[in-house]
N, C-alpha and C. Protein backbone atom coordinates (compact mmCIF):
# COMPACT_ATOMS: atom_id res chain seq x y z
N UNK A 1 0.84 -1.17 0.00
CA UNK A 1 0.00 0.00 0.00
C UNK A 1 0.89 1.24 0.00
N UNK A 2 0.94 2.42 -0.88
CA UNK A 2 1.10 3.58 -1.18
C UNK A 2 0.81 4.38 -0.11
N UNK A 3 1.60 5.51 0.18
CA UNK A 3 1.05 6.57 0.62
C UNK A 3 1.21 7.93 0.01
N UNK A 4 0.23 8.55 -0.11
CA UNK A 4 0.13 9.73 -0.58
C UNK A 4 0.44 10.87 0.40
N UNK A 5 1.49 11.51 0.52
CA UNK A 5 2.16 12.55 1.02
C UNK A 5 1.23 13.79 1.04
N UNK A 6 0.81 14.19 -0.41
CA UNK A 6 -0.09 15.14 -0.65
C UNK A 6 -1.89 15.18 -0.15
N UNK A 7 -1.80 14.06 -0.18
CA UNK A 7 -3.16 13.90 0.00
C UNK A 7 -3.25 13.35 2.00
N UNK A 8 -2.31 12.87 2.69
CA UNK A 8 -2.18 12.60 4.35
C UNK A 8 -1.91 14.54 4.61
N UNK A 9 -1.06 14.95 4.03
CA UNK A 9 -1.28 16.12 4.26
C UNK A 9 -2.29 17.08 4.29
N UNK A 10 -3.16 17.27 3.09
CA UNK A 10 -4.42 17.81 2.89
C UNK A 10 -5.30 16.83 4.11
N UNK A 11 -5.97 15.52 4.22
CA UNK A 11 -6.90 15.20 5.04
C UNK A 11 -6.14 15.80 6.56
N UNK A 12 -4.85 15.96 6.90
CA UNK A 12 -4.36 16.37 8.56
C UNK A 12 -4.89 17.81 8.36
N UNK A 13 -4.81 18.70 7.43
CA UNK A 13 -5.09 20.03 7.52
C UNK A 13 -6.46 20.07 7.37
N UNK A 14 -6.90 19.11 7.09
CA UNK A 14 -8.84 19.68 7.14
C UNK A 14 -9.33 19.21 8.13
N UNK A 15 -8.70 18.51 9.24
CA UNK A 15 -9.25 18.18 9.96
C UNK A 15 -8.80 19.21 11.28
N UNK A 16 -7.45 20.04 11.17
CA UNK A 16 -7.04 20.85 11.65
C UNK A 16 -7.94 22.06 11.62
N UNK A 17 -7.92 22.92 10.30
CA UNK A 17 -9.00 23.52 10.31
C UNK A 17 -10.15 23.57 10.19
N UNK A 18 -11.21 22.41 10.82
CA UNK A 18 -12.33 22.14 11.34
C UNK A 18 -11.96 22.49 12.68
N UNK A 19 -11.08 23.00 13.95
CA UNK A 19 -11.24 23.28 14.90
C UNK A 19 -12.08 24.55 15.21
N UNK A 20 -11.70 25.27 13.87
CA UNK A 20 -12.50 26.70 13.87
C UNK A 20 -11.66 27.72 15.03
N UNK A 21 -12.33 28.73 15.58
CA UNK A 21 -11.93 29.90 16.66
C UNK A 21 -11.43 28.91 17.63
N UNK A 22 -10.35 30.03 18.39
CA UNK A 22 -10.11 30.99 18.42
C UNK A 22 -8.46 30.05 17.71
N UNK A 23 -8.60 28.75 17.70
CA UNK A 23 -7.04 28.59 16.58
C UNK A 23 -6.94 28.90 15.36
N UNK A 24 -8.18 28.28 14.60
CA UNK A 24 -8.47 29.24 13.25
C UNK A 24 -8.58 30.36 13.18
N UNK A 25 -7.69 31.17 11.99
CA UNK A 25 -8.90 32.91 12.21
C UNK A 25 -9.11 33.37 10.79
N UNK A 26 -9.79 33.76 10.55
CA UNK A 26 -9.94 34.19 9.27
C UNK A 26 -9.68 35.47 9.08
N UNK A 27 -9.38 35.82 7.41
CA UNK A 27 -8.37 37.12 7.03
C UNK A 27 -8.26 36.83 6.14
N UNK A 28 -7.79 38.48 5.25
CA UNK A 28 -7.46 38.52 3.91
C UNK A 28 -5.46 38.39 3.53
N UNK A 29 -5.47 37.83 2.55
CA UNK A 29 -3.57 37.99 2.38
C UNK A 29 -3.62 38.42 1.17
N UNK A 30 -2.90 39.79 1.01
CA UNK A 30 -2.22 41.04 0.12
C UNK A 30 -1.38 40.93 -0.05
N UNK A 31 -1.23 41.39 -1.69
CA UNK A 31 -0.21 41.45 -2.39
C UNK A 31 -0.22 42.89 -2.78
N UNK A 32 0.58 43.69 -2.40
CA UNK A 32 0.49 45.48 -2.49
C UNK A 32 1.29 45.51 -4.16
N UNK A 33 0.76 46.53 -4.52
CA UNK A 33 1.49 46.53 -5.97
C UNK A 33 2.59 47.25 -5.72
N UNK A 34 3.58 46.54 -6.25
CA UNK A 34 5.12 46.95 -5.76
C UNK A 34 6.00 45.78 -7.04
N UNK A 35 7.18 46.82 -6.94
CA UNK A 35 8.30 45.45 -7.31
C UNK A 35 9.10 44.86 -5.88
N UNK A 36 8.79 43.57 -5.97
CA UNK A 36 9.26 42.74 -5.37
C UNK A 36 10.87 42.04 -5.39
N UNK A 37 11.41 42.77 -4.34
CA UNK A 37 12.90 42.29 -4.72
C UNK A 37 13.11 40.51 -4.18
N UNK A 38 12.31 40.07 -3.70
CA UNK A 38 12.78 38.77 -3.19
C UNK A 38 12.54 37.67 -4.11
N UNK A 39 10.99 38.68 -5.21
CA UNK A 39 10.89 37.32 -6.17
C UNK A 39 11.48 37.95 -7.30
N UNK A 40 11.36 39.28 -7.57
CA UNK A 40 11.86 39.67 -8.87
C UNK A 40 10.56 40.57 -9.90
N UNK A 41 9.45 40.33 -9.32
CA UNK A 41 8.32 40.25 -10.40
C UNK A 41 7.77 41.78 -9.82
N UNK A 42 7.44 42.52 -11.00
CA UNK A 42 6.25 44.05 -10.52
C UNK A 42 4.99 43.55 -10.74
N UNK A 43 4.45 43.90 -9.76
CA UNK A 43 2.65 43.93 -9.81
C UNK A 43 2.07 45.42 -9.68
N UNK A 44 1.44 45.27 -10.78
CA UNK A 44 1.39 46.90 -11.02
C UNK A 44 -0.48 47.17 -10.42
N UNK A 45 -1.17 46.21 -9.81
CA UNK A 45 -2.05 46.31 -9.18
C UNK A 45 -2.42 44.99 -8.11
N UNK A 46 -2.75 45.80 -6.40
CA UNK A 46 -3.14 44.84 -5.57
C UNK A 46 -3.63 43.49 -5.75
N UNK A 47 -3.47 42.50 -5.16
CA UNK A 47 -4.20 41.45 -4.98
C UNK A 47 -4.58 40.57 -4.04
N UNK A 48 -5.60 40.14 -3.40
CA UNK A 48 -5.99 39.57 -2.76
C UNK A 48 -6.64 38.46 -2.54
N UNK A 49 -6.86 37.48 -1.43
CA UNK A 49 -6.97 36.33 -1.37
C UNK A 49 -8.04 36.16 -0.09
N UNK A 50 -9.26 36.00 0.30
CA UNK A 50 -9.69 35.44 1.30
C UNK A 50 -9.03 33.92 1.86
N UNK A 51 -8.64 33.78 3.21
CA UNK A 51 -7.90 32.74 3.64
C UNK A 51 -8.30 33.04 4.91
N UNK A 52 -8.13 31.48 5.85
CA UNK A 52 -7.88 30.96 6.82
C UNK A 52 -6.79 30.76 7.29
N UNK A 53 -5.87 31.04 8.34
CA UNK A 53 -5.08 30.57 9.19
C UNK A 53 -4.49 30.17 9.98
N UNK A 54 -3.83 29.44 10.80
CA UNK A 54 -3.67 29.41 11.90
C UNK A 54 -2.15 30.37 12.10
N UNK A 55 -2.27 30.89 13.61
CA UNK A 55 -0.95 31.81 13.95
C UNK A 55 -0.40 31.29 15.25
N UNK A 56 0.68 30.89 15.27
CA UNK A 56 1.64 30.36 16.73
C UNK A 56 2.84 31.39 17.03
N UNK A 57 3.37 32.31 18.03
CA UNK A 57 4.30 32.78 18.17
C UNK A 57 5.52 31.64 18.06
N UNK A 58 6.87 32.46 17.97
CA UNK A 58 7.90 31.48 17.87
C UNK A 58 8.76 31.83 18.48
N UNK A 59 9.14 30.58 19.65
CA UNK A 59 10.30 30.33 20.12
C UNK A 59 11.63 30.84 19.48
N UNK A 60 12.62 32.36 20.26
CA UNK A 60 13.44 32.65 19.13
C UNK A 60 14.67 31.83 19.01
N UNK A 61 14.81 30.89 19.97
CA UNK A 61 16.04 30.40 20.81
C UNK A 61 15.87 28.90 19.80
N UNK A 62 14.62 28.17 19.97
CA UNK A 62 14.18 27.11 18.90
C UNK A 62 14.02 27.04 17.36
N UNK A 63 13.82 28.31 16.81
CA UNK A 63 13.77 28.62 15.54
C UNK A 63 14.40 28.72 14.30
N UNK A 64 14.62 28.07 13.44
CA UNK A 64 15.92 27.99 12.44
C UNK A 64 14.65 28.64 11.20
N UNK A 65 14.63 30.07 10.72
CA UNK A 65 13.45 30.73 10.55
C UNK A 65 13.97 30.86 9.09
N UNK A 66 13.07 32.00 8.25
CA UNK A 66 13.15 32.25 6.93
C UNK A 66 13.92 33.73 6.71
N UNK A 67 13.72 34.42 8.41
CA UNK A 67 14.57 35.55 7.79
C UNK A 67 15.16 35.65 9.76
N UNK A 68 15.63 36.98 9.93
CA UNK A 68 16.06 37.40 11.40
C UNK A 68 14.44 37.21 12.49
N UNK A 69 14.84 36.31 13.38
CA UNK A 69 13.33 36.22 14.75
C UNK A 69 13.68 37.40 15.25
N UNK A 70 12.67 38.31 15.35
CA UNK A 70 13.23 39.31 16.85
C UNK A 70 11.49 39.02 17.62
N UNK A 71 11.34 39.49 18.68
CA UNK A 71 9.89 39.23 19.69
C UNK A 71 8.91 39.76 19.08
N UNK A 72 8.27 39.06 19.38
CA UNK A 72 6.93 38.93 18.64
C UNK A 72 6.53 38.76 17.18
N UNK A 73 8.14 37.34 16.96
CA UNK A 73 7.47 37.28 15.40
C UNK A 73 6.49 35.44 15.32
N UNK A 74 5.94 35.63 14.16
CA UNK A 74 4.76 34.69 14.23
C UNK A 74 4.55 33.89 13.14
N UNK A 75 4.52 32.49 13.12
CA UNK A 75 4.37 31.71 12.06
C UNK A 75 2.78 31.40 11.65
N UNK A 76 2.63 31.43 10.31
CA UNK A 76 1.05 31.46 10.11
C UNK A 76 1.19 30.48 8.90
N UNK A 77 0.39 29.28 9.19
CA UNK A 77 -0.39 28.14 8.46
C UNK A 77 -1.48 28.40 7.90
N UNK A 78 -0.93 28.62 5.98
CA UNK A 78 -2.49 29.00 5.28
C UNK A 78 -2.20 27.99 4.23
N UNK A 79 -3.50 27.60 3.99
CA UNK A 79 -3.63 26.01 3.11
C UNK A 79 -2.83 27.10 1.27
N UNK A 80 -2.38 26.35 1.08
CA UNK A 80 -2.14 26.63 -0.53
C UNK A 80 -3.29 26.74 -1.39
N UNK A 81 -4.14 25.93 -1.28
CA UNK A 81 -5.33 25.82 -1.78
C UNK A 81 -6.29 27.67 -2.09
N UNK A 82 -6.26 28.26 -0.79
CA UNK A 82 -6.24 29.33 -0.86
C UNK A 82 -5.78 30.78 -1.16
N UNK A 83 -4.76 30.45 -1.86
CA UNK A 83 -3.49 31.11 -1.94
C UNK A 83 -3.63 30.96 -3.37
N UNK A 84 -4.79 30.23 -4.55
CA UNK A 84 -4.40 30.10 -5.59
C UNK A 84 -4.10 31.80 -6.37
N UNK A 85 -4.92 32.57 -5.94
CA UNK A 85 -4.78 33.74 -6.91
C UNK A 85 -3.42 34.82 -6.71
N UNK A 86 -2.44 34.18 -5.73
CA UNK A 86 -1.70 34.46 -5.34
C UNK A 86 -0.19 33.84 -6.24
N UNK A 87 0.47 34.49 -6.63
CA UNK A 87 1.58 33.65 -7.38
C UNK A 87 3.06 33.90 -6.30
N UNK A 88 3.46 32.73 -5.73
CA UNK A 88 4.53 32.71 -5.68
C UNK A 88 4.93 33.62 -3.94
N UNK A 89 3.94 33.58 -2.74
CA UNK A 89 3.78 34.41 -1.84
C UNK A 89 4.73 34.80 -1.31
N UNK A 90 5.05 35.95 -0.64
CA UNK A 90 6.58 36.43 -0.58
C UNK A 90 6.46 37.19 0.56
N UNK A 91 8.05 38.15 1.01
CA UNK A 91 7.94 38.77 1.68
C UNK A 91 7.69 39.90 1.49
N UNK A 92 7.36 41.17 1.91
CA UNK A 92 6.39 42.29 1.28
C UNK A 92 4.69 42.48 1.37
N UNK A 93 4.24 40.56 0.97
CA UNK A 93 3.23 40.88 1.43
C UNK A 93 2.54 40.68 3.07
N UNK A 94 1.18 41.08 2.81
CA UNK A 94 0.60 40.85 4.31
C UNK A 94 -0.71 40.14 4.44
N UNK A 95 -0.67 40.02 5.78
CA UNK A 95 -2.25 39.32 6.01
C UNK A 95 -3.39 40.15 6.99
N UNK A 96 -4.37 40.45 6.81
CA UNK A 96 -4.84 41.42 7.76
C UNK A 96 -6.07 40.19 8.35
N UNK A 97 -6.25 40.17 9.66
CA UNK A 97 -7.11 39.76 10.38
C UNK A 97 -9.00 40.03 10.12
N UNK A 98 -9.67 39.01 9.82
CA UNK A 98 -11.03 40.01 9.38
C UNK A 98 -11.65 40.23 11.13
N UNK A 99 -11.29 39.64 12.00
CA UNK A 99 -12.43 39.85 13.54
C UNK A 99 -11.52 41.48 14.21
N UNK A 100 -10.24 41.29 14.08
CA UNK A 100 -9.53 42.03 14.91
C UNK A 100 -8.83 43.32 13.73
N UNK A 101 -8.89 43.45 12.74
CA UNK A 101 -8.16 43.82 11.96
C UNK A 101 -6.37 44.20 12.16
N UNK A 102 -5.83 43.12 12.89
CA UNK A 102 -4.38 43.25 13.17
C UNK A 102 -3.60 42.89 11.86
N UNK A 103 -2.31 43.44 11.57
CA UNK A 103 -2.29 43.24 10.22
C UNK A 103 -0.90 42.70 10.67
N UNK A 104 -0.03 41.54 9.85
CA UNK A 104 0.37 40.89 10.04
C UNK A 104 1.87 40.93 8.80
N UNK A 105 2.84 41.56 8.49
CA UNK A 105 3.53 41.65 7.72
C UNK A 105 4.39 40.23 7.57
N UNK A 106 4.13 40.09 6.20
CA UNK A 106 5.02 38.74 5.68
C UNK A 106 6.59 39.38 5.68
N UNK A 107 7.46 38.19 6.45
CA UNK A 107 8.85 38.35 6.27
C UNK A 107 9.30 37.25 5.99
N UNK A 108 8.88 35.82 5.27
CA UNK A 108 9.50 35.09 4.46
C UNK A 108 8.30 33.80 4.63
N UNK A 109 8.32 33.06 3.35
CA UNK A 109 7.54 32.65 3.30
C UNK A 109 8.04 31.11 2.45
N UNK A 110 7.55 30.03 2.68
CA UNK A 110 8.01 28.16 2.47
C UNK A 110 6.98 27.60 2.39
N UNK A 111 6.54 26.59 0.81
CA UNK A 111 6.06 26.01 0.42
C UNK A 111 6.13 24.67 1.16
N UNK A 112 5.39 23.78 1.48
CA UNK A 112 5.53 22.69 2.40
C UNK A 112 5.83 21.69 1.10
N UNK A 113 6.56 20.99 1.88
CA UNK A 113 7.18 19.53 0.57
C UNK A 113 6.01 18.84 -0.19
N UNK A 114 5.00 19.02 0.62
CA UNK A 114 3.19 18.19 -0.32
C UNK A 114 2.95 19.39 -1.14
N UNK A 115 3.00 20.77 -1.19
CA UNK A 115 2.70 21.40 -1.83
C UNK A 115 1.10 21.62 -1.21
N UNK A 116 0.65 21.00 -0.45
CA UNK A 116 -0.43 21.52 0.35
C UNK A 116 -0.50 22.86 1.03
N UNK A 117 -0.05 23.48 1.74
CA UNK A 117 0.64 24.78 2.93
C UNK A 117 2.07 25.44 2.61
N UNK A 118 2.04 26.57 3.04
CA UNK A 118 2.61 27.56 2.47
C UNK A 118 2.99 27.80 4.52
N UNK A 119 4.07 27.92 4.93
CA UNK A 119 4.32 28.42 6.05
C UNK A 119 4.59 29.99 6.16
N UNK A 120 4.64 31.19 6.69
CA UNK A 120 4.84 32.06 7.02
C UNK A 120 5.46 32.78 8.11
N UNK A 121 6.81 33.05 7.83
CA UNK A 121 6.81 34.25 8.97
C UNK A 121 6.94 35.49 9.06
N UNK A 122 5.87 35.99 9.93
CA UNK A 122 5.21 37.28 9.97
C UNK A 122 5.77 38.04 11.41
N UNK A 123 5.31 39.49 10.86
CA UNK A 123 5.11 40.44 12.35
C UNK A 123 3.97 40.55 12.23
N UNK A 124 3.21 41.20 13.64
CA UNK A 124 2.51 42.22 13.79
C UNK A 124 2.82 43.35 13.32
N UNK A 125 2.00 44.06 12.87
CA UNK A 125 2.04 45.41 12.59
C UNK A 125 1.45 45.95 12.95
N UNK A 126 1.64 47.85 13.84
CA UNK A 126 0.59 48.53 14.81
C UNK A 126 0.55 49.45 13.98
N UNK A 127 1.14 49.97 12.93
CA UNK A 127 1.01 50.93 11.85
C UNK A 127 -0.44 51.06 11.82
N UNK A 128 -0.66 52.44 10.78
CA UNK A 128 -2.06 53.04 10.86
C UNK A 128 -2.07 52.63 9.29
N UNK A 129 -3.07 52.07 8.76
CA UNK A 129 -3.07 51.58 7.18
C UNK A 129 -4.26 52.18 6.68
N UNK A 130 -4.32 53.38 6.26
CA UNK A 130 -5.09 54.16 5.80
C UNK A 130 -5.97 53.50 4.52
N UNK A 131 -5.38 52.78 3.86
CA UNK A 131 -6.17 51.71 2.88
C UNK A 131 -6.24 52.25 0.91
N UNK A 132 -6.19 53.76 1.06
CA UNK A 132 -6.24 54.20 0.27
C UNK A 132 -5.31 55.07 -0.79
N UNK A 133 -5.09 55.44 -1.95
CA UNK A 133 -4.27 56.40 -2.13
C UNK A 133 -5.33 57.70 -3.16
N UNK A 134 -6.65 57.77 -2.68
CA UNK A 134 -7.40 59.03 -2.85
C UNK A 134 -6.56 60.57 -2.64
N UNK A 135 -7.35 61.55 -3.43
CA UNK A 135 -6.51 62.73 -3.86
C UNK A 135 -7.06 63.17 -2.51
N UNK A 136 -6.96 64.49 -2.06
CA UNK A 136 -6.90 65.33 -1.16
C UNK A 136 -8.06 66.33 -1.52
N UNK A 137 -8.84 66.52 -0.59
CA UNK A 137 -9.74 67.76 -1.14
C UNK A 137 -8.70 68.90 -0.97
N UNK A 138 -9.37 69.99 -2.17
CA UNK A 138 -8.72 71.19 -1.86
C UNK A 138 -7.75 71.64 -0.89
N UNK A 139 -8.96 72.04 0.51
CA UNK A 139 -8.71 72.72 1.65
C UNK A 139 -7.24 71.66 2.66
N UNK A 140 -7.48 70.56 1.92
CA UNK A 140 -6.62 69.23 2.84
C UNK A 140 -5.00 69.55 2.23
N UNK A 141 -5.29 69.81 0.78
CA UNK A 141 -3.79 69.59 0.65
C UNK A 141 -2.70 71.21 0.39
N UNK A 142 -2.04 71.06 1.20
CA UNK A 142 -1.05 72.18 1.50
C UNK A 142 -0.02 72.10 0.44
N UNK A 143 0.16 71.43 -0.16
CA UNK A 143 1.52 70.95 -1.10
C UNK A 143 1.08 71.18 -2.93
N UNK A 144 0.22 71.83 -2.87
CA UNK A 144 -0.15 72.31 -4.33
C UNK A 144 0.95 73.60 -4.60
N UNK A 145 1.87 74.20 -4.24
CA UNK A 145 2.00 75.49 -4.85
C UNK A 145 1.70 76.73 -4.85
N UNK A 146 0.37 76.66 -4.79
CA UNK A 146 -0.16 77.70 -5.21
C UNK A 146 -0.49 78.55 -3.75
N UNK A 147 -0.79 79.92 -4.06
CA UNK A 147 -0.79 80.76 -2.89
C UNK A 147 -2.04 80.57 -1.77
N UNK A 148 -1.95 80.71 -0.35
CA UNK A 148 -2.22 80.05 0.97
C UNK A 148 -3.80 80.70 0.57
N UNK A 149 -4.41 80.26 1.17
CA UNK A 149 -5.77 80.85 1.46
C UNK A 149 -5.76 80.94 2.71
N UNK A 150 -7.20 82.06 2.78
CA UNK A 150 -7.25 81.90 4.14
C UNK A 150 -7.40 80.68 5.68
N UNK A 151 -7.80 79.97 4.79
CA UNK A 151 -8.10 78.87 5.82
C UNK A 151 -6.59 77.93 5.41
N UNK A 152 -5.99 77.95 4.73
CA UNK A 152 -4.86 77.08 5.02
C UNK A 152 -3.48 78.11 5.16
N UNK A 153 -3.43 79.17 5.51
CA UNK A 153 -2.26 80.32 5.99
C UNK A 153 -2.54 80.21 7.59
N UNK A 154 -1.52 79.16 8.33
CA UNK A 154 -1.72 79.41 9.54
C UNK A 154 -0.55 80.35 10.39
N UNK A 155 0.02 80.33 9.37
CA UNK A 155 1.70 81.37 9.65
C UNK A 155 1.37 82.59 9.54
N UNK A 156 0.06 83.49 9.57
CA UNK A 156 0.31 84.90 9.36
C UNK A 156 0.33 85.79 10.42
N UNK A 157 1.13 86.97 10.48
CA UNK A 157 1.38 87.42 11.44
C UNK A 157 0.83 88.67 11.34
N UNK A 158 -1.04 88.84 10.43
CA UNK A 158 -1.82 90.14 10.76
C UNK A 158 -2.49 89.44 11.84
């Protein structure tokens, strides 16, 4: 009798994530449009992936990792399966939490030998992620040039 590597792998992970909360969590994983120096490739627009994960802090003393451990970095288990619209997941991108919105920066990332799971290691991130790159109304943006109005001249000395 055979064993299938790929397939003992896939049935251990579905039965894993059938535990659901609070080990499961669900979240989106981003791909920011950027050139990517680790894979090489420009993405000249975002992409995203609805996914499941699981997240374990890591032992820094136990860890033989994908890039430098410093505290509070975190390994995150997301099935490949989910990851299809994703090419090639890297560091750069991120994962944002959908219950908590904690956002989770990828710093290196390993395909599992079944090709089932994709391992991750991540930070937290407490950054403010504004989400957008919308223009500025008028009155908002100070960096046009052109001469102060009254409501944006806070330097005058009548």
């Amino acid at each position: 009798m055979a064993f299938s590597l790929p397939t003992l792998t896939r049935r251990a992970l579905a039965a894993v994530f059938r535990l659901g909360a609070p080990i499961v969590r669900s979240g989106f994983y981003y791909r920011p449009p950027t050139f990517n120096s680790a894979t090489g490739a420009m993405i000249s627009a975002e992409v995203s992936a609805a996914c499941q994960f699981i997240g374990a802090h890591v032992q820094t003393s136990l860890y033989l990792g994908l890039a430098p451990v410093v505290p509070g970095t975190e390994r995150l288990l997301i099935r490949a399966s989910e990851l299809a619209s994703i090419t090639s997941p890297a560091s750069g991108d991120y994962v944002v939490e959908s219950g908590t919105s904690q956002r989770h920066n990828i710093q290196g990332a390993r395909r599992d030998v079944s090709g089932e799971f994709f391992t991750f290691q991540a930070l937290p991130s407490f950054d403010e992620d504004w989400g957008d790159l919308a223009a500025h109304a008028a009155s908002e943006d100070w960096s046009d040039l052109t001469s102060a109005t009254e409501f944006e001249d806070r330097m005058t000395l009548t």
